[in-house]
PDB file of N, CA and C in Angstrom:
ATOM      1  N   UNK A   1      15.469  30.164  50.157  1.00  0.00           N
ATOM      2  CA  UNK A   1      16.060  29.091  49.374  1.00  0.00           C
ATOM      3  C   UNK A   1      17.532  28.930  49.715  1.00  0.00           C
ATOM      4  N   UNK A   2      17.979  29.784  49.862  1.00  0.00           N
ATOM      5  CA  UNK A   2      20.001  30.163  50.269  1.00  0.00           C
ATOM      6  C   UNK A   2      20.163  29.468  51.787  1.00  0.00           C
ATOM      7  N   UNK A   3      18.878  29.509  53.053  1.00  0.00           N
ATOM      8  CA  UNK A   3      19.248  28.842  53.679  1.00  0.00           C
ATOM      9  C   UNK A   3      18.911  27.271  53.628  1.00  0.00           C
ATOM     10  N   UNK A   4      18.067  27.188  52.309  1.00  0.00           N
ATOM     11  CA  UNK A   4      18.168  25.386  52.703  1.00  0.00           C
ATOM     12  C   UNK A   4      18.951  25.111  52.013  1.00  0.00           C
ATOM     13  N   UNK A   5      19.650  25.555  51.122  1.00  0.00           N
ATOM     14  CA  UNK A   5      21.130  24.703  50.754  1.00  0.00           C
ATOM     15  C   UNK A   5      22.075  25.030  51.819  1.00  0.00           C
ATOM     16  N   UNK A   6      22.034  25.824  52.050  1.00  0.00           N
ATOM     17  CA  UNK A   6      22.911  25.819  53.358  1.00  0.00           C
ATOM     18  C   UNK A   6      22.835  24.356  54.217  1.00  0.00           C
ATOM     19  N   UNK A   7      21.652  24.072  54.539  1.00  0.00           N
ATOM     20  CA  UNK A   7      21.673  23.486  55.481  1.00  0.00           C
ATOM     21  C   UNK A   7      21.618  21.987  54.856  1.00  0.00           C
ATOM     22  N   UNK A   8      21.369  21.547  53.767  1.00  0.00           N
ATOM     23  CA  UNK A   8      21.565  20.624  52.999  1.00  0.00           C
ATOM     24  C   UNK A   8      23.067  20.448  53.031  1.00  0.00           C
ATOM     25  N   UNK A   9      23.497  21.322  53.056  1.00  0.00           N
ATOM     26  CA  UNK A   9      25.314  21.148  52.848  1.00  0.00           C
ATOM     27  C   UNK A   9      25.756  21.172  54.611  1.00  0.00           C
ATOM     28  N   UNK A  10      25.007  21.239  54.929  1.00  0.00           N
ATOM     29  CA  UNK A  10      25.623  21.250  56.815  1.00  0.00           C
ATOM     30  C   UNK A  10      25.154  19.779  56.722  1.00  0.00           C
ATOM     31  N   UNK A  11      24.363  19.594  56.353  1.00  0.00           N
ATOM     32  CA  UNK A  11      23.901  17.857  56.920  1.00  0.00           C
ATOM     33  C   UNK A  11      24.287  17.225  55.894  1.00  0.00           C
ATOM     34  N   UNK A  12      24.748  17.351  54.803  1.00  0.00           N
ATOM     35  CA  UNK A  12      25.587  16.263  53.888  1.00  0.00           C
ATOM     36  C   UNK A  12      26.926  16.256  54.284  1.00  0.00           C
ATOM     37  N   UNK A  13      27.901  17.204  54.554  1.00  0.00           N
ATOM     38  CA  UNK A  13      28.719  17.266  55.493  1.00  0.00           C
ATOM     39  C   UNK A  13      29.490  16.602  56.645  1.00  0.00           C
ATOM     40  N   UNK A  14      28.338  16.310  57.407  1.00  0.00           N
ATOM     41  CA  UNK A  14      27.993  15.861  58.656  1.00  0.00           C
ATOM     42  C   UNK A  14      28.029  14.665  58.780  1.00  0.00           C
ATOM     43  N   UNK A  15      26.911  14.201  57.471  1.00  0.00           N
ATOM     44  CA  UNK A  15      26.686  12.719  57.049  1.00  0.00           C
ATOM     45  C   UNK A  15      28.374  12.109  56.576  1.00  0.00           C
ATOM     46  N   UNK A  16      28.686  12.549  56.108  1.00  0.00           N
ATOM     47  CA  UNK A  16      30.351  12.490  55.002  1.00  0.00           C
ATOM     48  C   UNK A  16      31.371  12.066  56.259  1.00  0.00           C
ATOM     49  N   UNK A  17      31.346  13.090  57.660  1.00  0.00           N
ATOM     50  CA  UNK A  17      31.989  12.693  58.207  1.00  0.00           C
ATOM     51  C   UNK A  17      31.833  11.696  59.629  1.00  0.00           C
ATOM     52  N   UNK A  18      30.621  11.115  60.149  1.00  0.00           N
ATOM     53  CA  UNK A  18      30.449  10.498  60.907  1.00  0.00           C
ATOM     54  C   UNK A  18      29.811   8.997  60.531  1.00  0.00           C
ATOM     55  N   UNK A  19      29.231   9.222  59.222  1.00  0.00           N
ATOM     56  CA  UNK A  19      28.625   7.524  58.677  1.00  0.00           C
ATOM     57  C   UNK A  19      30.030   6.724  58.638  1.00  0.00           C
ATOM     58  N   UNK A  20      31.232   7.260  58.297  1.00  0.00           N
ATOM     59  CA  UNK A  20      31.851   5.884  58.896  1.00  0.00           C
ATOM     60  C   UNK A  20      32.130   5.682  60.180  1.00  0.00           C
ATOM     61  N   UNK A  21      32.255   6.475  61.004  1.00  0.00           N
ATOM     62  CA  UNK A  21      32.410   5.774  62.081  1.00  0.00           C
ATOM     63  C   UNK A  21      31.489   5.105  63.081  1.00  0.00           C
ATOM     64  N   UNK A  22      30.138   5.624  62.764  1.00  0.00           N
ATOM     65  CA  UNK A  22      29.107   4.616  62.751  1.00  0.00           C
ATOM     66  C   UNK A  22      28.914   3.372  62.136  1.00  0.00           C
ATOM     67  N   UNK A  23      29.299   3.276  60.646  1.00  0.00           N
ATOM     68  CA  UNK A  23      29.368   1.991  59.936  1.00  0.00           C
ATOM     69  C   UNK A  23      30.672   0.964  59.959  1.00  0.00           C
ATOM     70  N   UNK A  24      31.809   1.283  60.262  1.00  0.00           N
ATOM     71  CA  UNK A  24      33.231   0.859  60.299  1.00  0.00           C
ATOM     72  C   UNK A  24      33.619   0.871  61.790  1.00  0.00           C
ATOM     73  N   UNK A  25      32.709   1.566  62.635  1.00  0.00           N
ATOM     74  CA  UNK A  25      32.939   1.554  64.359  1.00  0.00           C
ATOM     75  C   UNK A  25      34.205   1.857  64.421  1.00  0.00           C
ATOM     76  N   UNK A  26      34.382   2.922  64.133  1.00  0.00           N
ATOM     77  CA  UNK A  26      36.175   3.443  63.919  1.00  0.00           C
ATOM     78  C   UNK A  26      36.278   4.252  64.969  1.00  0.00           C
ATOM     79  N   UNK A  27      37.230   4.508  65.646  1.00  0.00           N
ATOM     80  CA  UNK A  27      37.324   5.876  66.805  1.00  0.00           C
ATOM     81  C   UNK A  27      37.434   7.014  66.359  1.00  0.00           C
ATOM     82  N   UNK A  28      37.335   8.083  67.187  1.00  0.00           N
ATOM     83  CA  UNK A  28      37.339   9.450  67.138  1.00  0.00           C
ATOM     84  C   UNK A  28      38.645   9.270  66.569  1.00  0.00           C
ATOM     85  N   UNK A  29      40.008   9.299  67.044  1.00  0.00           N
ATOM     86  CA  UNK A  29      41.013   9.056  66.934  1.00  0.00           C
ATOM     87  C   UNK A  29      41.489   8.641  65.817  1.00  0.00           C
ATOM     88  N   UNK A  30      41.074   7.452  65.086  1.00  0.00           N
ATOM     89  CA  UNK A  30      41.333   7.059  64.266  1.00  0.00           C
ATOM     90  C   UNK A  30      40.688   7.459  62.669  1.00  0.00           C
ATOM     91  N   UNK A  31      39.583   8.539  63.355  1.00  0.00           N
ATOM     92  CA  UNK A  31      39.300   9.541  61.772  1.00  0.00           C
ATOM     93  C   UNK A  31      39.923  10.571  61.989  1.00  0.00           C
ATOM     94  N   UNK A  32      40.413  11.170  63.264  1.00  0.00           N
ATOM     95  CA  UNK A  32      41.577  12.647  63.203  1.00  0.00           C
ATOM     96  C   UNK A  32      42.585  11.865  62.329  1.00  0.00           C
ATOM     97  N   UNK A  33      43.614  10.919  62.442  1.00  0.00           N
ATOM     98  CA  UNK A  33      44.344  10.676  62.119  1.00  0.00           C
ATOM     99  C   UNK A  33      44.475  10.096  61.176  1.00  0.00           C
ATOM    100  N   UNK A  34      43.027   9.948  60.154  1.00  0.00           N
ATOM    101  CA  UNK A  34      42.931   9.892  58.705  1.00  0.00           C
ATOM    102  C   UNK A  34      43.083  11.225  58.239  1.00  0.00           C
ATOM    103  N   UNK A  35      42.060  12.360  58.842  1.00  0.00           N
ATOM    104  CA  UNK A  35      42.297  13.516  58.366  1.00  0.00           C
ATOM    105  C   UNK A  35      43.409  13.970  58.201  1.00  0.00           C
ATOM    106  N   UNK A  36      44.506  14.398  59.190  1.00  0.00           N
ATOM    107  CA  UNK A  36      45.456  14.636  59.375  1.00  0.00           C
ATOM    108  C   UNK A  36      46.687  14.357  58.299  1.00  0.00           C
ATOM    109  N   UNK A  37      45.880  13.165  57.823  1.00  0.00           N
ATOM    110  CA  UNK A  37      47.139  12.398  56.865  1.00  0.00           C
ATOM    111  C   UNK A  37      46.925  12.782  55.369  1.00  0.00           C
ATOM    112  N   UNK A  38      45.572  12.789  55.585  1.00  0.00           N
ATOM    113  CA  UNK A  38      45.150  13.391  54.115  1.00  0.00           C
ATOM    114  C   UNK A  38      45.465  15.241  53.905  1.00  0.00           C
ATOM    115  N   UNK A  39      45.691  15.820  54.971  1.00  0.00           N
ATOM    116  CA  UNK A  39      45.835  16.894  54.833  1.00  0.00           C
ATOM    117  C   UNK A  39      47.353  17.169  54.627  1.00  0.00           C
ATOM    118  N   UNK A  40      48.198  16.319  55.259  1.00  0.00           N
ATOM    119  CA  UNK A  40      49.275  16.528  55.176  1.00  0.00           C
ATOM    120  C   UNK A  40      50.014  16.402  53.612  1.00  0.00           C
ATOM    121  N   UNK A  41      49.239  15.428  53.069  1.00  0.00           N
ATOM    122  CA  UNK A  41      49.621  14.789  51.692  1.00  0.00           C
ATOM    123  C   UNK A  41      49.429  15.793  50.735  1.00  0.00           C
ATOM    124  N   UNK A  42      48.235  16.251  51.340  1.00  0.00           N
ATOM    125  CA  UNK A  42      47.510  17.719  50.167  1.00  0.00           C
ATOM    126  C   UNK A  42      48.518  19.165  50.813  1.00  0.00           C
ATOM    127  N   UNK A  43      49.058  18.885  51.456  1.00  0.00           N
ATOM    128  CA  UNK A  43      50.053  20.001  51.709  1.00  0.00           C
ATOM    129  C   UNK A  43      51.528  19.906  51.085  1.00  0.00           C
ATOM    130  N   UNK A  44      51.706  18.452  50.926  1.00  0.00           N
ATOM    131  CA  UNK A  44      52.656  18.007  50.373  1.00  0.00           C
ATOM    132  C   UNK A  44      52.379  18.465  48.744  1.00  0.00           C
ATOM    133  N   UNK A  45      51.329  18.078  48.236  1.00  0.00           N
ATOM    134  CA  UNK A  45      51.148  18.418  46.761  1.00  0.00           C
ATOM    135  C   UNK A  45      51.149  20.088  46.251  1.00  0.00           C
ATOM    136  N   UNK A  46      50.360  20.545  47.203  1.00  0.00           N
ATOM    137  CA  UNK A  46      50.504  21.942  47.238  1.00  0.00           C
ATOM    138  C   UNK A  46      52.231  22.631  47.294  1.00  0.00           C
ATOM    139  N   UNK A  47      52.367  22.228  47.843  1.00  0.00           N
ATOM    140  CA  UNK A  47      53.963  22.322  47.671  1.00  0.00           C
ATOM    141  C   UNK A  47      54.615  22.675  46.790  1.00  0.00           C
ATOM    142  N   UNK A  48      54.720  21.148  45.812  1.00  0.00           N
ATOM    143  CA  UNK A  48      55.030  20.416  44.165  1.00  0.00           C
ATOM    144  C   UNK A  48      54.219  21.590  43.495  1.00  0.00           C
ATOM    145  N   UNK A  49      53.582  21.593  43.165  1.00  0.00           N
ATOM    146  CA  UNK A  49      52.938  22.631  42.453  1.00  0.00           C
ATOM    147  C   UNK A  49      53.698  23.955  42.769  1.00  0.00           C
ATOM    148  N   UNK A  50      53.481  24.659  43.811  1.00  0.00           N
ATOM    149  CA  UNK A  50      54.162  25.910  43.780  1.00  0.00           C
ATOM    150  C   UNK A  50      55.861  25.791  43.249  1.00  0.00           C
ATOM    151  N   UNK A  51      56.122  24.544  43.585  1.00  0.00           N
ATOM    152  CA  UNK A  51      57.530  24.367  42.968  1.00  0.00           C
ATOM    153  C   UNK A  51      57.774  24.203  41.130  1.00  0.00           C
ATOM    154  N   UNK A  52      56.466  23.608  40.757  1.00  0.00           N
ATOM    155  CA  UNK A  52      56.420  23.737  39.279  1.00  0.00           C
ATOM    156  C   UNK A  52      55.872  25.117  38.700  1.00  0.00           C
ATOM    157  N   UNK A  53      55.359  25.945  39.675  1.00  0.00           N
ATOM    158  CA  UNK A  53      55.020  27.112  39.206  1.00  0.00           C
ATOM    159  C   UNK A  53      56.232  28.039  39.412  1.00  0.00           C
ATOM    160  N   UNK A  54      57.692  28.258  40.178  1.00  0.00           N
ATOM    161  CA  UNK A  54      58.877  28.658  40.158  1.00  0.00           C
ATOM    162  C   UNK A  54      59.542  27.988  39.049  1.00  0.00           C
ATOM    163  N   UNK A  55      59.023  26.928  38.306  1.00  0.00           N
ATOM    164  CA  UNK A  55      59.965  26.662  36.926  1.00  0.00           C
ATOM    165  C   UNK A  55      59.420  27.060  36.228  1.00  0.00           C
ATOM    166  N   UNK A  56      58.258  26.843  35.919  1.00  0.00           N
ATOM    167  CA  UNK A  56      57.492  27.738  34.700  1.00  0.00           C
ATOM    168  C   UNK A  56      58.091  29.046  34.626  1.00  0.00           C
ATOM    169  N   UNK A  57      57.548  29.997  35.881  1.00  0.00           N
ATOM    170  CA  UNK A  57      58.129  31.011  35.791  1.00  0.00           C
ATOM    171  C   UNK A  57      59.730  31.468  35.414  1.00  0.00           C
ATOM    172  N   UNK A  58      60.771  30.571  35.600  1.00  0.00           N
ATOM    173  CA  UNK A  58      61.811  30.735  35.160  1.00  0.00           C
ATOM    174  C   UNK A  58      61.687  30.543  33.272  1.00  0.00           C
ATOM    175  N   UNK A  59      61.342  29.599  33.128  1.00  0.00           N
ATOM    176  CA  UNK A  59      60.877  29.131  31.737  1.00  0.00           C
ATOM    177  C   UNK A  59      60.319  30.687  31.105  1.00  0.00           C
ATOM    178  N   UNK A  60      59.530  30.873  31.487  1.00  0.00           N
ATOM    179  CA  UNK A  60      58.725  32.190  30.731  1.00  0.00           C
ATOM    180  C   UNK A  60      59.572  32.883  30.714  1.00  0.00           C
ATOM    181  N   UNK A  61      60.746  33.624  31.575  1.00  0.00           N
ATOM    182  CA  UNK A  61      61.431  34.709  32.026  1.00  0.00           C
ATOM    183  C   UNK A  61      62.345  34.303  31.100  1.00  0.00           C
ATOM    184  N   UNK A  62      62.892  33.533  31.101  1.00  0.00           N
ATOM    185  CA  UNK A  62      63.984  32.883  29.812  1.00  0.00           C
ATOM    186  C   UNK A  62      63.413  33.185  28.108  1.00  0.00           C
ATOM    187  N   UNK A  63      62.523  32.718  28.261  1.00  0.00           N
ATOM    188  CA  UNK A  63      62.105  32.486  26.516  1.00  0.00           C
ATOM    189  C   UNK A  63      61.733  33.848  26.338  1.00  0.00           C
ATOM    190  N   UNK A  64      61.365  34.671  26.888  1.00  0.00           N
ATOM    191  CA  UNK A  64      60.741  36.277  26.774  1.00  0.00           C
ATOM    192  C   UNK A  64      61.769  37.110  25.863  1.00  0.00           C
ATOM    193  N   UNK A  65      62.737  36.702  25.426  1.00  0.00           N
ATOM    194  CA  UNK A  65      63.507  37.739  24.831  1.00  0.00           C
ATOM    195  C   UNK A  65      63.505  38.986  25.268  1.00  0.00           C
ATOM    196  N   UNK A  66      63.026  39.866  24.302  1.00  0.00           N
ATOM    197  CA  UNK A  66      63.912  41.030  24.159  1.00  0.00           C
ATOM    198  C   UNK A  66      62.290  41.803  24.705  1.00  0.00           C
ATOM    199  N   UNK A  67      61.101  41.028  24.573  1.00  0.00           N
ATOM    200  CA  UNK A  67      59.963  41.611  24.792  1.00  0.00           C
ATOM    201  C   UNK A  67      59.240  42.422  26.438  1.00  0.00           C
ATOM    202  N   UNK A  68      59.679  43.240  26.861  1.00  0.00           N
ATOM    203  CA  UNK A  68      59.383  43.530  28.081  1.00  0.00           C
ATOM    204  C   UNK A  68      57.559  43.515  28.779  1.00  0.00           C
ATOM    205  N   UNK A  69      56.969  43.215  27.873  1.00  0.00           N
ATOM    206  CA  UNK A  69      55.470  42.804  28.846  1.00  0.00           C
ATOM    207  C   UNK A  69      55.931  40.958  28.890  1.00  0.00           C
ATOM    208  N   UNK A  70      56.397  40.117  28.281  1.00  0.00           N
ATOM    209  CA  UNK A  70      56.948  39.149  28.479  1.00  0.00           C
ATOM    210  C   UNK A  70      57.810  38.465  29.967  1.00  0.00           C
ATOM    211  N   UNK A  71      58.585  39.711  29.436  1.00  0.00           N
ATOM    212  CA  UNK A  71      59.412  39.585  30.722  1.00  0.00           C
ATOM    213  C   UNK A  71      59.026  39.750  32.348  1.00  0.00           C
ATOM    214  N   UNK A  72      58.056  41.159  32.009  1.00  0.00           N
ATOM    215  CA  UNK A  72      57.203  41.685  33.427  1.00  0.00           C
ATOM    216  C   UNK A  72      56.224  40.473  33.623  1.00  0.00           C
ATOM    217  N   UNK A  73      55.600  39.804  32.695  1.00  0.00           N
ATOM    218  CA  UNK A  73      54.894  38.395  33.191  1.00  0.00           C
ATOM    219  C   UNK A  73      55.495  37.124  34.173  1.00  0.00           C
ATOM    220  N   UNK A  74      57.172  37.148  33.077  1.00  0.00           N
ATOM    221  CA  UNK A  74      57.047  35.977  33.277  1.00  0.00           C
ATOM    222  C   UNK A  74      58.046  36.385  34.886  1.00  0.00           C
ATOM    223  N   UNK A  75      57.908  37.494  35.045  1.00  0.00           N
ATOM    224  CA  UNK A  75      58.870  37.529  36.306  1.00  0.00           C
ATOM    225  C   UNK A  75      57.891  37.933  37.507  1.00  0.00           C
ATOM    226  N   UNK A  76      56.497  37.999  36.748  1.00  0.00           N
ATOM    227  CA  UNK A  76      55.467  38.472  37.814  1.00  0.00           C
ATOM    228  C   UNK A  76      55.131  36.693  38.252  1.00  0.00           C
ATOM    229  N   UNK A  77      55.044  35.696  37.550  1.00  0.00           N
ATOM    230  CA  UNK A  77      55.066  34.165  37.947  1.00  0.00           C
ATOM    231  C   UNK A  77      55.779  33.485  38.449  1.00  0.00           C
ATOM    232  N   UNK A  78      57.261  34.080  38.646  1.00  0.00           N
ATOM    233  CA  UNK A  78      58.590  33.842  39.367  1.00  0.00           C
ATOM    234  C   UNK A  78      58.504  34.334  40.757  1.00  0.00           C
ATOM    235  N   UNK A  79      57.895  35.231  40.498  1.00  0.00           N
ATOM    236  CA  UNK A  79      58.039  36.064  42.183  1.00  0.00           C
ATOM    237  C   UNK A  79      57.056  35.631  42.703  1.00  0.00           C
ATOM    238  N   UNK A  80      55.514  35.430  42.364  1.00  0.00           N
ATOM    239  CA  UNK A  80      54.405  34.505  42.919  1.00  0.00           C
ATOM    240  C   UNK A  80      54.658  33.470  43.302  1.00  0.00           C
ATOM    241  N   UNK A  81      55.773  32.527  42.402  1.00  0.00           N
ATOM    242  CA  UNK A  81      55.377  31.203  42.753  1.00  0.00           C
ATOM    243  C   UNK A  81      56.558  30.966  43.751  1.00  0.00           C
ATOM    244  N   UNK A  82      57.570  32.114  44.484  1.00  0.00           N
ATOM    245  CA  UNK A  82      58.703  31.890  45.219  1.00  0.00           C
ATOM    246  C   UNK A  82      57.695  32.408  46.516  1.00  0.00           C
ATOM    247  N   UNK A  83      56.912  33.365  46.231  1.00  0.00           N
ATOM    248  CA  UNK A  83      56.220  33.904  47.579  1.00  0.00           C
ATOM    249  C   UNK A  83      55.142  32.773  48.070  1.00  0.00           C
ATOM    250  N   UNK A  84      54.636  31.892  47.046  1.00  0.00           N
ATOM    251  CA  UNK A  84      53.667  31.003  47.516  1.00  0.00           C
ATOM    252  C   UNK A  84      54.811  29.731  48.340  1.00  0.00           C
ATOM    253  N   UNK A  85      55.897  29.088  47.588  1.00  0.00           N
ATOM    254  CA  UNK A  85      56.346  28.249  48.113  1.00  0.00           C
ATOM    255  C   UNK A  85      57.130  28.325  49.210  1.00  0.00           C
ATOM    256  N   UNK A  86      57.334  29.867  49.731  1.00  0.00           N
ATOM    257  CA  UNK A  86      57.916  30.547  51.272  1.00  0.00           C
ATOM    258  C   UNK A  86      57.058  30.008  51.884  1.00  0.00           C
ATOM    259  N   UNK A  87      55.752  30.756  51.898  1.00  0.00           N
ATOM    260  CA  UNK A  87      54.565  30.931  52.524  1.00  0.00           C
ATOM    261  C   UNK A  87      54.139  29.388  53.286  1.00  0.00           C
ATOM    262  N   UNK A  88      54.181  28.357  51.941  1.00  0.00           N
ATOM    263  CA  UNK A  88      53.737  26.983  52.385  1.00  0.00           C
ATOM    264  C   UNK A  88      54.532  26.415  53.411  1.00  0.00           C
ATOM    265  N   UNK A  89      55.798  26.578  52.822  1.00  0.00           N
ATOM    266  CA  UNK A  89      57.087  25.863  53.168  1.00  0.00           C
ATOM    267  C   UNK A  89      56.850  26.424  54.771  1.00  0.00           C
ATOM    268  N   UNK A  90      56.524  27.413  54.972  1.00  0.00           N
ATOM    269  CA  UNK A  90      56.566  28.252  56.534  1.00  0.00           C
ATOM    270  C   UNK A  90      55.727  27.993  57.256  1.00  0.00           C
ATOM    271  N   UNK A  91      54.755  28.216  56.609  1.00  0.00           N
ATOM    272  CA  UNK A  91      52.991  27.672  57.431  1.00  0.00           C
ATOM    273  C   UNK A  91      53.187  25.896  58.008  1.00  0.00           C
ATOM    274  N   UNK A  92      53.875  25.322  57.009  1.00  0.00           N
ATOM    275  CA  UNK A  92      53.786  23.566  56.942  1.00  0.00           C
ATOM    276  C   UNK A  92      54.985  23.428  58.410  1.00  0.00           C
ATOM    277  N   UNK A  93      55.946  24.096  58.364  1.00  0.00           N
ATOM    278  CA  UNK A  93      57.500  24.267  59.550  1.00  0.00           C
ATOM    279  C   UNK A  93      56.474  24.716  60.895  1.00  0.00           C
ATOM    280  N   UNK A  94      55.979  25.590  60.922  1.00  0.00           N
ATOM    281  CA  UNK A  94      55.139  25.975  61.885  1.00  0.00           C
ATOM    282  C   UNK A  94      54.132  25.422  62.646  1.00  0.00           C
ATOM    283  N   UNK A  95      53.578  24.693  61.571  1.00  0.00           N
ATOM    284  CA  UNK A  95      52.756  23.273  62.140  1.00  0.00           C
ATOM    285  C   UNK A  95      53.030  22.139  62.411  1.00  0.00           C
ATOM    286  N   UNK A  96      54.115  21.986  61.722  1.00  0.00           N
ATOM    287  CA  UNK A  96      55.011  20.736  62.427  1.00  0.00           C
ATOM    288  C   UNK A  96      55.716  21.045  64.057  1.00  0.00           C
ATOM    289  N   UNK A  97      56.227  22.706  64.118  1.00  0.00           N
ATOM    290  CA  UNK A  97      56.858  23.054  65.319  1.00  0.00           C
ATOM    291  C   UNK A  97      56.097  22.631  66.175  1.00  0.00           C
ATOM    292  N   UNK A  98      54.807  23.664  66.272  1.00  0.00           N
ATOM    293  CA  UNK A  98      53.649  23.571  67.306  1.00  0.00           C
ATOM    294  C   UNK A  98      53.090  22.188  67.693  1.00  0.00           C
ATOM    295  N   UNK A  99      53.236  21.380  66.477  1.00  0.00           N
ATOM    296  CA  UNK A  99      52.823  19.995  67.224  1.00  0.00           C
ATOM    297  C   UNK A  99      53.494  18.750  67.995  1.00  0.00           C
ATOM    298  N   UNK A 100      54.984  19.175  67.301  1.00  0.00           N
ATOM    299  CA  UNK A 100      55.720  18.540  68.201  1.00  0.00           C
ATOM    300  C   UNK A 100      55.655  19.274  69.450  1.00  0.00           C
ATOM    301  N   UNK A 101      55.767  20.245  69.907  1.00  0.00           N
ATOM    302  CA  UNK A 101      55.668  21.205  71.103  1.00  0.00           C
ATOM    303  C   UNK A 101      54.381  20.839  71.978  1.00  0.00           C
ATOM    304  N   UNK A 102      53.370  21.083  71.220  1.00  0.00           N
ATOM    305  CA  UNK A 102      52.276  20.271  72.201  1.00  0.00           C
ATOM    306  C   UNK A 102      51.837  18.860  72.150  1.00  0.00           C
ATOM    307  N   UNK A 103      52.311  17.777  71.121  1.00  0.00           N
ATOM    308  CA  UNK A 103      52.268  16.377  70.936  1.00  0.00           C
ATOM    309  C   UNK A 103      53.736  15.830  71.020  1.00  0.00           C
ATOM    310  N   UNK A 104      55.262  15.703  71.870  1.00  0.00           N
ATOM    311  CA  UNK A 104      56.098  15.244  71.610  1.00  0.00           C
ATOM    312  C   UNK A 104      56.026  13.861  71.581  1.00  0.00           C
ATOM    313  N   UNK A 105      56.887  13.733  70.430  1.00  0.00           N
ATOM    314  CA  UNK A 105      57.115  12.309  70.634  1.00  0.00           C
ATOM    315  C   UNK A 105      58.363  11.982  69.918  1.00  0.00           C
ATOM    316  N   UNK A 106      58.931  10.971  69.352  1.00  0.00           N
ATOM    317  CA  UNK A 106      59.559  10.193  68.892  1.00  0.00           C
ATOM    318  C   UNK A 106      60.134  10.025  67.975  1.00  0.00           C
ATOM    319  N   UNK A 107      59.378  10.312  67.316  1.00  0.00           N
ATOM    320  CA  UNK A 107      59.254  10.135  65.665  1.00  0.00           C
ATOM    321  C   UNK A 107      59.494  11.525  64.804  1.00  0.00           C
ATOM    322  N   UNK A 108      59.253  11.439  63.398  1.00  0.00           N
ATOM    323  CA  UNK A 108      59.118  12.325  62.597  1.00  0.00           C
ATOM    324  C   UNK A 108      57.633  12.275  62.370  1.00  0.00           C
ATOM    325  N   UNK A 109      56.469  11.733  62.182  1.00  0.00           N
ATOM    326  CA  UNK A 109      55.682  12.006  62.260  1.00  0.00           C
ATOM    327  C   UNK A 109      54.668  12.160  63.289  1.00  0.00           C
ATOM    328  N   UNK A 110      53.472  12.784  62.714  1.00  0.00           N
ATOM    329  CA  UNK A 110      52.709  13.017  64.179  1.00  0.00           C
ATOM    330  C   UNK A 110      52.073  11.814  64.618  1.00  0.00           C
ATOM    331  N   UNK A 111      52.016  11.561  65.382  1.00  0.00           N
ATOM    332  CA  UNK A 111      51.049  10.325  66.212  1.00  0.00           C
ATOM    333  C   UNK A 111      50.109  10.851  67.014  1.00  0.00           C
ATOM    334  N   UNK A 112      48.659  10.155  67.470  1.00  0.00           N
ATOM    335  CA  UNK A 112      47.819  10.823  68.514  1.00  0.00           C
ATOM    336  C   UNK A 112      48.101   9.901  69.611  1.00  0.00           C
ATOM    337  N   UNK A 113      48.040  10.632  70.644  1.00  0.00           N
ATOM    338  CA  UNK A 113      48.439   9.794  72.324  1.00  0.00           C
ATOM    339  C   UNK A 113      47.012   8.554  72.630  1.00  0.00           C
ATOM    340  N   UNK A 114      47.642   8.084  73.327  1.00  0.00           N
ATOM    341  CA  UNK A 114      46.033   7.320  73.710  1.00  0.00           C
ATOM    342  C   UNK A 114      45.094   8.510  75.118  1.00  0.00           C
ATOM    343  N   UNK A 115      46.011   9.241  75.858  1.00  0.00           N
ATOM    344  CA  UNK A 115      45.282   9.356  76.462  1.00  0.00           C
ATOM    345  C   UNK A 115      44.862  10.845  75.893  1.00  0.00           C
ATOM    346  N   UNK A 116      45.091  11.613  74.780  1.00  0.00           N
ATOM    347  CA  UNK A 116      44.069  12.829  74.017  1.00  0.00           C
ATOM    348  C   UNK A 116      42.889  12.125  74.008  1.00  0.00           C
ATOM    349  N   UNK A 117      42.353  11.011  73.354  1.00  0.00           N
ATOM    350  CA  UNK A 117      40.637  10.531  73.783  1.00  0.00           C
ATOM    351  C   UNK A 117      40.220   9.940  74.910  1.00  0.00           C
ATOM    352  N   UNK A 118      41.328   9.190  75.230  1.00  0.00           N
ATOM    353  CA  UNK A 118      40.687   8.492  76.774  1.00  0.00           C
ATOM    354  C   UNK A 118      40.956   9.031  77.841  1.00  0.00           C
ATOM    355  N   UNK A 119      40.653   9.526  78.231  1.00  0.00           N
ATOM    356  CA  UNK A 119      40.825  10.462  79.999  1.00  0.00           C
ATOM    357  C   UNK A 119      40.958   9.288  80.821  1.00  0.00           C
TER     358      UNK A 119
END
């Protein structure tokens, strides 16, 4: 039974990502560079969040008074949410490096070449 959902989810999947470009006759190209954009945006949000989770955590660390499991919380959510927004902030610099490095171009954002699909 575990492998036919499996494979229900490989071919719904599948379906998700090629029925449009069968139905909309869209290029290879031009669904990387939907993906791409949508990922970038969700990296962008991911971000915001870890940045509202470094205020919270200040917030908690503040209001905690005099209470020390308070404090060890709210400074255990301060230090998480500074190690998550390194982490992103680094991973996101890194992928921007590498792609300008192997895609240069022009701009600030990424673009795909014409000749990556057309040989």
């Amino acid at each position: 039974m575990r492998r036919k959902t499996n494979l229900v989810g490989t071919l719904l999947a599948g379906t998700i990502v090629f029925v449009p470009i069968i139905v909309f006759a869209a290029s290879l190209k031009s669904m990387v560079a939907t993906i791409l954009s949508f990922l970038d945006q969700v990296g962008v949000a991911l971000i915001g969040v870890a940045a509202l989770l470094v205020v919270y955590g200040i917030v908690r660390y503040i209001t905690a008074g005099d209470d020390p499991n308070k404090l060890s919380d709210g400074g255990k959510v301060l230090l998480w949410g500074i190690i998550s927004l390194f982490v992103m902030v680094s991973m996101w610099g890194l992928v921007k490096l590498l792609l300008s490095s192997i895609f240069p171009t022009t701009s600030t954002s990424f673009e795909l070449k014409e000749q990556l699909f057309n040989p």
